[in-house]
Protein backbone atom coordinates (compact mmCIF):
# COMPACT_ATOMS: atom_id res chain seq x y z
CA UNK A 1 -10.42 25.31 -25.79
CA UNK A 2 -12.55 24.17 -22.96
CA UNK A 3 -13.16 20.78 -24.60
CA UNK A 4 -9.55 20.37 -25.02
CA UNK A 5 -8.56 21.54 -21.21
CA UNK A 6 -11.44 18.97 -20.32
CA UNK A 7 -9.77 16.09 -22.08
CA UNK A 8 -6.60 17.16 -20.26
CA UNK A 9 -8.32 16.50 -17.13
CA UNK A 10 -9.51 12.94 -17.92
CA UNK A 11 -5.92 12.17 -18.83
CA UNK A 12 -4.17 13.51 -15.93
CA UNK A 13 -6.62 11.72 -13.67
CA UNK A 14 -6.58 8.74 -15.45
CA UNK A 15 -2.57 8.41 -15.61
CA UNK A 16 -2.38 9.29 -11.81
CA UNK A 17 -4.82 6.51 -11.22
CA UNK A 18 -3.19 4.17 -13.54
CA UNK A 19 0.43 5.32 -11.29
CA UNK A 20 -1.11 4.98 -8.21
CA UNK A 21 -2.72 1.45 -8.78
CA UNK A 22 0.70 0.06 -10.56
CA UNK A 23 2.94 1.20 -7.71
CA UNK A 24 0.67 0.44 -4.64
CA UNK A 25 1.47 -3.33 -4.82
CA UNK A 26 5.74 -2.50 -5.50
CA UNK A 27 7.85 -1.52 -3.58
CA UNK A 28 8.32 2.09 -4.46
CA UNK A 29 5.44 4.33 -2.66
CA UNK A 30 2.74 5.04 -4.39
CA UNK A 31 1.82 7.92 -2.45
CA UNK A 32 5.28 9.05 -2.85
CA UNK A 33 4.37 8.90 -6.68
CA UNK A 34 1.49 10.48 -6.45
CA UNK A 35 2.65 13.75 -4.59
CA UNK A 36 5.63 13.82 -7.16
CA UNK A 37 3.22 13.24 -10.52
CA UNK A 38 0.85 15.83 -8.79
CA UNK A 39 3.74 18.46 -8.88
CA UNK A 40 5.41 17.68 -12.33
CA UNK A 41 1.49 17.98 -13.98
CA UNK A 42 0.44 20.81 -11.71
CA UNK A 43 -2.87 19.32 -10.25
CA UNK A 44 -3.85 21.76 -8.10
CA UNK A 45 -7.27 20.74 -8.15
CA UNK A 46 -6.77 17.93 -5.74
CA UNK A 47 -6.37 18.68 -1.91
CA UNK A 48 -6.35 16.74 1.17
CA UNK A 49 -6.76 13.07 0.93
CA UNK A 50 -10.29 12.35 -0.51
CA UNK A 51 -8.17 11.50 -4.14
CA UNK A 52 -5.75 9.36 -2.28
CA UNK A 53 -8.34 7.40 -0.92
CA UNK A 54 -10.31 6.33 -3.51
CA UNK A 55 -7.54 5.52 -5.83
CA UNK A 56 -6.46 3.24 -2.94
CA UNK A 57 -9.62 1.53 -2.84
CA UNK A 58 -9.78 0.41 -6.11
CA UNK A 59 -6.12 -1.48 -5.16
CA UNK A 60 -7.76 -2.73 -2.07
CA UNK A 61 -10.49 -4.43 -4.63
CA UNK A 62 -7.66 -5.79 -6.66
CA UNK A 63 -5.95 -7.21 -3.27
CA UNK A 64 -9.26 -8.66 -2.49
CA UNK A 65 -10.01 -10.92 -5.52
CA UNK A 66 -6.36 -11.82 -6.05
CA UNK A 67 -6.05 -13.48 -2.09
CA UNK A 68 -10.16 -14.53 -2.04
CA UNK A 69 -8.99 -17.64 -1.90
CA UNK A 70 -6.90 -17.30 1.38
CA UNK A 71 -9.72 -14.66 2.46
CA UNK A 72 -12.04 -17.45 2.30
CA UNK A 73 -9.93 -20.00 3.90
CA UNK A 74 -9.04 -17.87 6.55
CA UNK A 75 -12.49 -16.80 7.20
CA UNK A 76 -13.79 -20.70 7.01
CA UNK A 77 -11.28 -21.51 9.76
CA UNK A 78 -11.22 -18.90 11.95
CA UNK A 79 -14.57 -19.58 12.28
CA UNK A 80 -14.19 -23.25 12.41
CA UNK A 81 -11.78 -22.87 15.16
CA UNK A 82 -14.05 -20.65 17.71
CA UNK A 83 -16.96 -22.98 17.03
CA UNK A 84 -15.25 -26.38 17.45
CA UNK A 85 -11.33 -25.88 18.16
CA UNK A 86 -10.38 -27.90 15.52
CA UNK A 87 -6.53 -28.11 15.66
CA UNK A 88 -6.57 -28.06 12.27
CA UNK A 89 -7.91 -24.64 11.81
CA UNK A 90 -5.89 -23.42 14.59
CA UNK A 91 -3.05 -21.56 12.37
CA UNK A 92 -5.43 -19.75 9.90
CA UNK A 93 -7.31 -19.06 13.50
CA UNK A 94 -3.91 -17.34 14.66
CA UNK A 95 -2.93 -15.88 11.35
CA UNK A 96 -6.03 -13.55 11.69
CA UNK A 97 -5.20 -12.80 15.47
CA UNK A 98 -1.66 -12.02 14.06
CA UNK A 99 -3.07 -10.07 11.58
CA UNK A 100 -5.52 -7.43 13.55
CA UNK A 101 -2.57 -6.98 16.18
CA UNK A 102 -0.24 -5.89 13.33
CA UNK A 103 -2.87 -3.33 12.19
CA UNK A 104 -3.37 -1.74 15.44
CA UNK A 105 -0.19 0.30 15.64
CA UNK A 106 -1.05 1.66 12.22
CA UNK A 107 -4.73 2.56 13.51
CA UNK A 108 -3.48 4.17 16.25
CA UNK A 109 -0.52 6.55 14.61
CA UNK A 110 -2.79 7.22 11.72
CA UNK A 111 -5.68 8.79 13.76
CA UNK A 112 -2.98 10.50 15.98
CA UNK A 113 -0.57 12.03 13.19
CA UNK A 114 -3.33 11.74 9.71
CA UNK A 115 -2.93 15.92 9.93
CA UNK A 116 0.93 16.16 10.60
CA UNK A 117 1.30 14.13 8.20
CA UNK A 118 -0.80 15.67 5.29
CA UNK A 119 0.43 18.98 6.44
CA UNK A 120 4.63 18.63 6.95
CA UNK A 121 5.34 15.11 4.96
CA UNK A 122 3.72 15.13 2.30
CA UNK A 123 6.13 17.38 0.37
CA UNK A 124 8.21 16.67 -2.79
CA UNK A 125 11.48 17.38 -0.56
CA UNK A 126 10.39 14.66 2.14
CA UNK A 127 9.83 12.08 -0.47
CA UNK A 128 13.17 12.38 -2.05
CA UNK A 129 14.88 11.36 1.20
CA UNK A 130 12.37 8.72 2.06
CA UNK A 131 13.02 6.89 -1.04
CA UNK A 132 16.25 6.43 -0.54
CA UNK A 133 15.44 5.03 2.87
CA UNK A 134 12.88 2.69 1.06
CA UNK A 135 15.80 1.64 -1.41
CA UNK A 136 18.46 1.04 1.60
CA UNK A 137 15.82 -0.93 3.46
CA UNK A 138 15.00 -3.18 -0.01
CA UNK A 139 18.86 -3.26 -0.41
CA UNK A 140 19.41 -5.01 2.89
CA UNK A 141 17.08 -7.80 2.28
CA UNK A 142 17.58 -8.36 -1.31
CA UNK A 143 19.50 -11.86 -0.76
CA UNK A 144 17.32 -12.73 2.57
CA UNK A 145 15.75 -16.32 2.35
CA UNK A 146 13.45 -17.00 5.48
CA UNK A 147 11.95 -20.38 6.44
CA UNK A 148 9.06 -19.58 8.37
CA UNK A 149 5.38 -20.50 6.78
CA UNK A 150 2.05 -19.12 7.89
CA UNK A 151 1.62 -21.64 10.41
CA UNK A 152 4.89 -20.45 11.85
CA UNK A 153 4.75 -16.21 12.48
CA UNK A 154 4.99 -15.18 16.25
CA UNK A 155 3.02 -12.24 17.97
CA UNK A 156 6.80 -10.75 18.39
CA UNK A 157 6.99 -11.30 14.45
CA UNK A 158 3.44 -9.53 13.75
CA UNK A 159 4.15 -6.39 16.06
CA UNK A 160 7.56 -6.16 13.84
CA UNK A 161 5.59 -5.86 10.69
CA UNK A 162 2.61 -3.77 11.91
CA UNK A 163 5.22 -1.26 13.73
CA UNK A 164 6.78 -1.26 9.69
CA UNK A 165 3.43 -0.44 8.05
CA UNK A 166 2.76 2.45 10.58
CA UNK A 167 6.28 4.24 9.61
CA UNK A 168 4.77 3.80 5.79
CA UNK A 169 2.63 6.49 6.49
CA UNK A 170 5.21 8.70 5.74
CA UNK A 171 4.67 9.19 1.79
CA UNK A 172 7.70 8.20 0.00
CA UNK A 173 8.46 5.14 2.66
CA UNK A 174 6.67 2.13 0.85
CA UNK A 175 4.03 0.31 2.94
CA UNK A 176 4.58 -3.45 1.15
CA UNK A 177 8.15 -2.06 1.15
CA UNK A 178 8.22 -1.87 4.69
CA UNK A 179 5.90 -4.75 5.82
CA UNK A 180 7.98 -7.15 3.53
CA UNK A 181 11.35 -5.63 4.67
CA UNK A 182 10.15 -6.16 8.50
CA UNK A 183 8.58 -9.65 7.43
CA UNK A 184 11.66 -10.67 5.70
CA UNK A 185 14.08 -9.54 8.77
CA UNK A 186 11.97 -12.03 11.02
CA UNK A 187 12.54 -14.53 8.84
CA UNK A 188 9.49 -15.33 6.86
CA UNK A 189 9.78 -17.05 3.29
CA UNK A 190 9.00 -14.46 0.39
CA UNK A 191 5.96 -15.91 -0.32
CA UNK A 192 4.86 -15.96 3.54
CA UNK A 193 6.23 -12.02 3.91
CA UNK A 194 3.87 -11.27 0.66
CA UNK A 195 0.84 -12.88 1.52
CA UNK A 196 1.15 -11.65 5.57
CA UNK A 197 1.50 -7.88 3.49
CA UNK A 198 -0.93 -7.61 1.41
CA UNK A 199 -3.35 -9.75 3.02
CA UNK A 200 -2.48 -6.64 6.31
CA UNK A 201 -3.33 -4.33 3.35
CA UNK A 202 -6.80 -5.16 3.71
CA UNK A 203 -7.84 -4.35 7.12
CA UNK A 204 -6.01 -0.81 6.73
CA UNK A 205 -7.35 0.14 3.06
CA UNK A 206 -10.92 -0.81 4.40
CA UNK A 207 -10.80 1.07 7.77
CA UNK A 208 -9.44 4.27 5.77
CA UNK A 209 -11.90 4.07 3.25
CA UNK A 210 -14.83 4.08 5.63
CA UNK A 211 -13.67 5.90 8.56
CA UNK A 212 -12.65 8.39 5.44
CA UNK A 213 -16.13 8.25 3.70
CA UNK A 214 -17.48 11.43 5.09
CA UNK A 215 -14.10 13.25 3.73
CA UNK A 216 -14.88 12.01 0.24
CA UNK A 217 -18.48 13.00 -0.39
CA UNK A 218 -18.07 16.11 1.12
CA UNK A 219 -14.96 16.97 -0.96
CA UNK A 220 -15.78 20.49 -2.21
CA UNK A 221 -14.62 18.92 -5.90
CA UNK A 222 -16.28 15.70 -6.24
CA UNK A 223 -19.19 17.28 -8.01
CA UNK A 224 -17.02 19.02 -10.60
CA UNK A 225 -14.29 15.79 -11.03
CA UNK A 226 -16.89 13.39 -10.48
CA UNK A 227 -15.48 11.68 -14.10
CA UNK A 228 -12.09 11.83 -13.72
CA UNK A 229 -12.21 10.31 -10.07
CA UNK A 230 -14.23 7.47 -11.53
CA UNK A 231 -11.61 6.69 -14.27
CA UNK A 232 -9.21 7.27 -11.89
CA UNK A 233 -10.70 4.34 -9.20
CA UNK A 234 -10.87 2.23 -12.29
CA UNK A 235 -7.57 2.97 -13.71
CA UNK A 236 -6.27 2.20 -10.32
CA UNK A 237 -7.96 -1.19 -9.44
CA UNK A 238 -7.04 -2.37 -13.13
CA UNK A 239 -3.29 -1.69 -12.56
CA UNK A 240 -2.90 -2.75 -9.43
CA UNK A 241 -4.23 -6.13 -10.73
CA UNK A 242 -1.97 -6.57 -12.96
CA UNK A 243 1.11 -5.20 -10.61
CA UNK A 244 0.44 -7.12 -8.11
CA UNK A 245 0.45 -10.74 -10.40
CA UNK A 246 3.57 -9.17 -11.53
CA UNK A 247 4.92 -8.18 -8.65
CA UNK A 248 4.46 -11.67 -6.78
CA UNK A 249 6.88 -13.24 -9.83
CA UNK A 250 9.41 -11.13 -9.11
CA UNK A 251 9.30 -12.22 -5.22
CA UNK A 252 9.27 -15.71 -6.21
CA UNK A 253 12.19 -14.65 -8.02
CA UNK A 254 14.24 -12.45 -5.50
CA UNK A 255 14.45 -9.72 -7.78
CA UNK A 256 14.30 -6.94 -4.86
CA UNK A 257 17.35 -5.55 -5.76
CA UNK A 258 15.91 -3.69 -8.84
CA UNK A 259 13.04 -2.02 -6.48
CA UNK A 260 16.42 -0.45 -4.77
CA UNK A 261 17.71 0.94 -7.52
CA UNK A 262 15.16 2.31 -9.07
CA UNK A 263 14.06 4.07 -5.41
CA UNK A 264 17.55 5.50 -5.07
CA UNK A 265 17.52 7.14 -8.65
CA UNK A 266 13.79 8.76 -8.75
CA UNK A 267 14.59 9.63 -4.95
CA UNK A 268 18.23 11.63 -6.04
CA UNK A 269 16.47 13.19 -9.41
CA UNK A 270 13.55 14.37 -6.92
CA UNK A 271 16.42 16.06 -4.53
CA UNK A 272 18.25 17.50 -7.20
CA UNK A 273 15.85 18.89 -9.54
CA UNK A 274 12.06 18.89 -7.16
């Protein structure tokens, strides 16, 4: 019996992590998925956010060698810029700027309301309304077609999107949901609003995951679900891998609409019957 409640264990981790790292890159929450899988399976064992975290940062690795290319170029001319103001390096040079300003409001809110939130948000009956507001937001920008490249984001446009990722702290409200919503609104082409996303992703994934490295190692369960976190992480960076590739077809495609649906029927099942 033990063996078998073991196995049990390895699976639910596993299929949480394998959740988690598919919907972190769509539109739907993934946090949002993971408080409402965490209910329907009854995994108590997990508290606080030391789980949450490290499931993230296997998507963060996925982000990471999906966009090393841009990483790189970004990093090449940024630095090319400061050392030699080459104009030609001057718009990777302010995509980074544009970048750290749109993670500061998310810095800031998440240090000030991290315990609010855990405590009062993330509930079953919170996330059923915020996914509807995730699926009226994707709604609204489902037939938006911007025309403004990298080269061609304002500081006014950056605030917009990093104001966006800070209310996707809220678990249900989707943080590329909300970044590409807010991206889209200012008028960015779907590929620019994806890239300016997840490439944001980064800075905010990493900053958790170390500011949040003292939370994880001293996690009163880490010793006894040592396994099932690490098949968990791996589960995660695998699917979000794969979501993500997938994912940036169906923005090439403008298939947002779909995102809205299925938000507004998981969101009314999870009012009705969570």
């Amino acid at each position: 019996m033990e063996v078998i409640n073991s196995l049990w264990v390895l699976i639910k981790y596993t299929f949480l992590g394998l959740i988690q790292g598919f919907t972190e890159p769509i539109p739907i929450s993934s946090s949002g998925h993971l408080v409402i899988l965490r209910e329907l399976f009854g995994v108590t064992e997990v508290t606080g956010l030391s789980f949450e975290i490290l499931v993230n940062f296997g998507s963060l690795i996925a982000v990471l060698v999906i966009y090393r290319k841009d990483i790189y170029r970004l990093v090449e001319n940024g630095i090319r810029y400061i050392s030699t103001k080459d104009n030609a390096a001057k718009s990777d040079f302010q995509f980074i700027l544009f970048l750290i300003i749109a993670t500061i409001p998310t810095g800031i809110l998440g240090v000030l309301f991290e315990d609010y939130i855990e405590e009062e948000l993330s509930t079953v009956s919170v996330i059923g309304y915020t996914l509807l507001i995730t699926g009226l937001a994707l709604w609204i920008i489902r037939n938006l077609r911007g025309n403004k490249n990298d080269g061609d984001i304002t500081i006014k446009d950056a605030i917009i999107v990093g104001l966006a990722q800070s209310v996707a702290l809220i678990p249900g409200i989707s943080r590329s949901g909300a970044t590409i919503v807010a991206a889209m609104l200012v008028g960015m082409k779907s590929e620019t609003a994806l890239r300016f996303s997840f490439l944001l992703y980064i800075p905010v994934s990493l900053g958790i995951t170390v500011m949040s490295a003292g939370e994880i190692l001293g996690d009163d369960n880490i010793s006894v679900l040592a396994i099932p976190y690490i098949l968990a992480f791996a589960a995660s960076l695998v699917a979000s891998y794969y979501s993500l590739r997938w994912f940036m077809n169906v923005m090439a495609r403008g298939n947002l609409k779909y995102f809205a649906f299925y938000c507004f029927i998981v969101g009314i099942l999870v009012i009705l019957f969570l």
